[in-house]
C-alpha atoms as a PDB file:
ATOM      1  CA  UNK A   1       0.000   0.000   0.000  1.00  0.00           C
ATOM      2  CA  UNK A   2       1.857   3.410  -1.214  1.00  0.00           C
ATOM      3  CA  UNK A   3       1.088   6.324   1.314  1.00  0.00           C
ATOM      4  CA  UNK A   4       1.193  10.018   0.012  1.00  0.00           C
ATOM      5  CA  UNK A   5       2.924  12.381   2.277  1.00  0.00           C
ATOM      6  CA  UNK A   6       2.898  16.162   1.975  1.00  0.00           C
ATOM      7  CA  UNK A   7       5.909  17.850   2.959  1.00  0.00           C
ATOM      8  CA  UNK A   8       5.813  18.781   6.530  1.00  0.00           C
ATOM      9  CA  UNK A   9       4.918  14.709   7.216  1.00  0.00           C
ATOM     10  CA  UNK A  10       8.115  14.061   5.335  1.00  0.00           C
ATOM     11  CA  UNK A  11      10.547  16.285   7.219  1.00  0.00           C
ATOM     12  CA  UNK A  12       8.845  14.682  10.681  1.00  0.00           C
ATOM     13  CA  UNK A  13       9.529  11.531   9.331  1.00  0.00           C
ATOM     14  CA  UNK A  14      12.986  12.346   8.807  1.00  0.00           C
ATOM     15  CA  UNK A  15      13.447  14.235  11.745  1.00  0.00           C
ATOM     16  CA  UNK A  16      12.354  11.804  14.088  1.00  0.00           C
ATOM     17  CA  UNK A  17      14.253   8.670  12.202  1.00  0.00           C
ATOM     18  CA  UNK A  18      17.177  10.302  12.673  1.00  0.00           C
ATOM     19  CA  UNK A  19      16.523  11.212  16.740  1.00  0.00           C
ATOM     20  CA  UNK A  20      15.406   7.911  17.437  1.00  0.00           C
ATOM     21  CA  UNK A  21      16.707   5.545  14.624  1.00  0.00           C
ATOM     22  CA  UNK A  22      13.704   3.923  14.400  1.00  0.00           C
ATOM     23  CA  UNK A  23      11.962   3.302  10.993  1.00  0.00           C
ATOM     24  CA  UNK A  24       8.936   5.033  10.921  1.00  0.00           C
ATOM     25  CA  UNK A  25       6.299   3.689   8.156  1.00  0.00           C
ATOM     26  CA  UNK A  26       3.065   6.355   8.329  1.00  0.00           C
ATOM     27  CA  UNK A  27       3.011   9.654  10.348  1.00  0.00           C
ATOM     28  CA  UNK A  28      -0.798  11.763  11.332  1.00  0.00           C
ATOM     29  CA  UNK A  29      -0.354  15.125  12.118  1.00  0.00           C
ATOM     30  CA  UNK A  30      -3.588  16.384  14.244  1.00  0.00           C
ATOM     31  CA  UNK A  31      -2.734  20.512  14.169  1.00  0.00           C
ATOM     32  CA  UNK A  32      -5.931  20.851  16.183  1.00  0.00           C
ATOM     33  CA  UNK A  33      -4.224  19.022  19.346  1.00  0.00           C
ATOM     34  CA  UNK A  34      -1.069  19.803  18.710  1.00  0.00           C
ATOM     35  CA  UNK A  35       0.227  15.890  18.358  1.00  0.00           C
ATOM     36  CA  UNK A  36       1.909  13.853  15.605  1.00  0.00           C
ATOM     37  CA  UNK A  37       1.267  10.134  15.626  1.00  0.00           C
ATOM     38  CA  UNK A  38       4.051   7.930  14.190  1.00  0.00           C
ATOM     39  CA  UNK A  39       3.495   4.334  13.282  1.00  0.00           C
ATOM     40  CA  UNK A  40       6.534   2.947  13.825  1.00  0.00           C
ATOM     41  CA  UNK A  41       7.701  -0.374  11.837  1.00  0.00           C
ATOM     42  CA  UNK A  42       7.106  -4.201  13.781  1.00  0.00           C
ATOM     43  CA  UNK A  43       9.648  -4.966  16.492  1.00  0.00           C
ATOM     44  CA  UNK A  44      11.117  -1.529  16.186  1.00  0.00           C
ATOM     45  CA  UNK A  45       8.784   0.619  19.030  1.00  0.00           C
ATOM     46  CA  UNK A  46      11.475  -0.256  21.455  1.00  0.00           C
ATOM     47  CA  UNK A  47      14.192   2.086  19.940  1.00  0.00           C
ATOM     48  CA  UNK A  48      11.352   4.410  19.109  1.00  0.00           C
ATOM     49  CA  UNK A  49      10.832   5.041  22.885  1.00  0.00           C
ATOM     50  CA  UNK A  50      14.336   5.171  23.675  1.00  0.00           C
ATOM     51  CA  UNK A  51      15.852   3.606  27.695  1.00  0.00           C
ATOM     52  CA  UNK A  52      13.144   5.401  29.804  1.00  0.00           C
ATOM     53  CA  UNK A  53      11.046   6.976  27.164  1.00  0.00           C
ATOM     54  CA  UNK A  54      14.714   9.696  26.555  1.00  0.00           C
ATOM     55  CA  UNK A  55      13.888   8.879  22.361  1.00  0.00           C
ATOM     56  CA  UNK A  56      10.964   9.998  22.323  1.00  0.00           C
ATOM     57  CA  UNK A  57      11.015  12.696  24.986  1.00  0.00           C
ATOM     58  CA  UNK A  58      14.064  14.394  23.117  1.00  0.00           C
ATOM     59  CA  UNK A  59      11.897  13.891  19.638  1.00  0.00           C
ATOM     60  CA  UNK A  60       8.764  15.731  21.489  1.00  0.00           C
ATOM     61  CA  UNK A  61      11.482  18.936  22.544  1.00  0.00           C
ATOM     62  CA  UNK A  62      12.806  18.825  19.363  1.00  0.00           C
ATOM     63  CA  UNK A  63       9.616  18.534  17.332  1.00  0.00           C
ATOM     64  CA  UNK A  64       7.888  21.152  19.852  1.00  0.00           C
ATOM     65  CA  UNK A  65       4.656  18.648  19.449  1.00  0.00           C
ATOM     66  CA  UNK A  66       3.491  15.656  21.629  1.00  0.00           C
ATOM     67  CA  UNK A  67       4.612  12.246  20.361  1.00  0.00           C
ATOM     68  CA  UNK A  68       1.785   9.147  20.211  1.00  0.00           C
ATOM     69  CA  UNK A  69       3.566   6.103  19.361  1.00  0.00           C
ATOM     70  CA  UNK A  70       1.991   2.996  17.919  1.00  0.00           C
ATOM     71  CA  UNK A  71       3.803  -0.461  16.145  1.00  0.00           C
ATOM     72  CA  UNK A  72       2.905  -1.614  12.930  1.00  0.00           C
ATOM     73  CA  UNK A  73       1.133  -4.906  12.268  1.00  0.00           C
ATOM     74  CA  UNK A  74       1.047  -6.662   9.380  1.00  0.00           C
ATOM     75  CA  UNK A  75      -2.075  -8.409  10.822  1.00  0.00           C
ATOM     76  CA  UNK A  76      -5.331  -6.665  10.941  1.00  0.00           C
ATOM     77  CA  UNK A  77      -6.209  -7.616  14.522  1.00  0.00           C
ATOM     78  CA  UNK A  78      -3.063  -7.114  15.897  1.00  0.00           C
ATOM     79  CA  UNK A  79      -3.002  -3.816  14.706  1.00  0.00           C
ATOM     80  CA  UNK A  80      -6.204  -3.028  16.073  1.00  0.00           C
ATOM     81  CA  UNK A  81      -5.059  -4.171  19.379  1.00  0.00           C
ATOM     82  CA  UNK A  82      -1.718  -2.433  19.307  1.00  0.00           C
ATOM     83  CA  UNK A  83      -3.639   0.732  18.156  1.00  0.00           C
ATOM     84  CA  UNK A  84      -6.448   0.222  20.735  1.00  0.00           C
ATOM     85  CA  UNK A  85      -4.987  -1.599  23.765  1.00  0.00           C
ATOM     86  CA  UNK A  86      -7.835  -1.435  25.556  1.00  0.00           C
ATOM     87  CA  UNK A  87      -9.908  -3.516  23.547  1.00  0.00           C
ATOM     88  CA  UNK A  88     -11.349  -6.398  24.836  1.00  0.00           C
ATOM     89  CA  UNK A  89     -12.713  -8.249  21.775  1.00  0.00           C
ATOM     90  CA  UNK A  90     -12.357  -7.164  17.891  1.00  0.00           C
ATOM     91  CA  UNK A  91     -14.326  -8.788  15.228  1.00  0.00           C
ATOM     92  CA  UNK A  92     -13.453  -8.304  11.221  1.00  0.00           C
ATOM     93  CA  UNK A  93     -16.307  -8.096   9.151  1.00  0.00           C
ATOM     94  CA  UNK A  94     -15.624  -8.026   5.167  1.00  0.00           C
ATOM     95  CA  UNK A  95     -18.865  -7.694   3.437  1.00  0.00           C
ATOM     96  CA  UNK A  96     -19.217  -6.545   0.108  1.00  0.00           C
ATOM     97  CA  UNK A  97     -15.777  -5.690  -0.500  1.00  0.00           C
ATOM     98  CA  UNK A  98     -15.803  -3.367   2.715  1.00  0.00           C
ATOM     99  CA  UNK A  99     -14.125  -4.202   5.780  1.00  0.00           C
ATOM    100  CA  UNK A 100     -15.636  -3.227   9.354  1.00  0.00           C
ATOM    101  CA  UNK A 101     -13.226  -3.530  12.289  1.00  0.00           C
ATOM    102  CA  UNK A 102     -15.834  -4.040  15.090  1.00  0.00           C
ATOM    103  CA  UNK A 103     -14.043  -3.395  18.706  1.00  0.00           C
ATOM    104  CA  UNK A 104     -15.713  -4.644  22.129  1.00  0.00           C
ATOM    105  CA  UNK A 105     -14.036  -2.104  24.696  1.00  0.00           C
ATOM    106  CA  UNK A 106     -15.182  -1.986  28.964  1.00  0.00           C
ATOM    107  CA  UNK A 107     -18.624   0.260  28.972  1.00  0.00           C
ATOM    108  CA  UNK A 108     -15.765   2.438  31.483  1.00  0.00           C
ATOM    109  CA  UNK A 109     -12.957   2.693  28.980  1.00  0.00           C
ATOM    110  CA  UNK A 110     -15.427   3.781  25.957  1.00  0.00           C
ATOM    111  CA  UNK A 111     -14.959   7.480  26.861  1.00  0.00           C
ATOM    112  CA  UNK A 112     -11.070   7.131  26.687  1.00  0.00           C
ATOM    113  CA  UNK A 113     -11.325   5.109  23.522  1.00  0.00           C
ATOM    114  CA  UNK A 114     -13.751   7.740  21.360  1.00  0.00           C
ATOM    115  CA  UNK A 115     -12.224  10.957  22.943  1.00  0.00           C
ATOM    116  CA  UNK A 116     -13.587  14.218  23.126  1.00  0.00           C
ATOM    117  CA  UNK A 117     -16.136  14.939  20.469  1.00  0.00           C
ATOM    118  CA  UNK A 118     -15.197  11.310  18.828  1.00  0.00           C
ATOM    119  CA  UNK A 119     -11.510  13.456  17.827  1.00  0.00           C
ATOM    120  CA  UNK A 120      -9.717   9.784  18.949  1.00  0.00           C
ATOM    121  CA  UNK A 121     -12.717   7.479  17.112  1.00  0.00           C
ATOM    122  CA  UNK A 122     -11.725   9.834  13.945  1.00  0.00           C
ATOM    123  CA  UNK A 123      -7.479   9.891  14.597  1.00  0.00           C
ATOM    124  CA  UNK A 124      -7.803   5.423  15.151  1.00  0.00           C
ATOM    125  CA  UNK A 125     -10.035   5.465  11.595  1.00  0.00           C
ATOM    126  CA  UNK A 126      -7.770   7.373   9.592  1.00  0.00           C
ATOM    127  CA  UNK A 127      -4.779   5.328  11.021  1.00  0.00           C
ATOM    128  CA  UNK A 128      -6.493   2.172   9.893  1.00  0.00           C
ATOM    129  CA  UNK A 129      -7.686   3.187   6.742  1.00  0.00           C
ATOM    130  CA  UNK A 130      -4.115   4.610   5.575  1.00  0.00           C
ATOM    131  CA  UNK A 131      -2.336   1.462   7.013  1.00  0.00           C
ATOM    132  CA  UNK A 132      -4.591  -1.830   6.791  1.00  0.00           C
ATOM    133  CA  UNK A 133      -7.503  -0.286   4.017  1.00  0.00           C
ATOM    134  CA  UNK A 134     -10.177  -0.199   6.670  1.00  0.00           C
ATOM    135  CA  UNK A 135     -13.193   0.812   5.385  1.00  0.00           C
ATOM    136  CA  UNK A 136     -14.995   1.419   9.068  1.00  0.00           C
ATOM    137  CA  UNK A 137     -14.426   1.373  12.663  1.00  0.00           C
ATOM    138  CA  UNK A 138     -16.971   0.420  15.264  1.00  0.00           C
ATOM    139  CA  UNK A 139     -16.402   0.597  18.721  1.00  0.00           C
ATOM    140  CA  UNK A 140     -19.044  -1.558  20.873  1.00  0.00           C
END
């Protein structure tokens, strides 16, 4: 899957690969909260986060933005649970050429999960759909 990246997503990219050597494969940029979400490549978050978080905490001074971290997955569910950790049960539906990620999250962790005005519900979608073609994302 070939990602298009305008040019301020490509000089985070590189900046942060070369703070952190850690391969980063997609980067979000939400200017509305002020964060930058890296997805970071499989078995690689480690470096990303650097011996007591110092990678990433250098990145975020650096940057002057905060830093949300997530590994890749080359498997759909995987991703979903790296992406939403506090899932307790996710479901892949593929019907009609669409896929549905259906995720069963704790009635007390659904307000963490969807955020503020659904802003995380809309950052998790966009993450899926650039990285594993997700078509929806349903939290239960």
């Amino acid at each position: 899957m070939n990602l298009t990246f305008n040019t301020e997503s490509i000089r985070l990219i590189t900046l942060f690969e070369r703070i952190t050597h850690a391969p980063v494969k997609d980067c979000l940029v939400v200017d509305d909260t002020n964060t930058i979400y890296f997805i970071i490549e499989e078995g690689k978050i480690g470096v990303a986060i650097g011996k007591n978080g110092s990678s990433v905490k250098h990145a975020e001074r650096v940057i002057g933005k905060t830093i949300k971290l997530f590994e890749f997955s080359g498997d759909l569910v995987s991703f979903a649970k790296k992406i939403i950790p506090q899932a307790t049960r996710i479901k892949v539906r593929n019907e009609d050429g669409k896929v549905t990620i259906e995720v069963h999250v704790e009635k007390k962790n659904r307000p963490i999960v969807i955020g503020r005005g659904g802003r995380n519900l809309r950052i998790y979608k966009e993450l899926f759909k650039r990285n594993q073609k997700v078509d929806d994302l349903v939290i239960r």
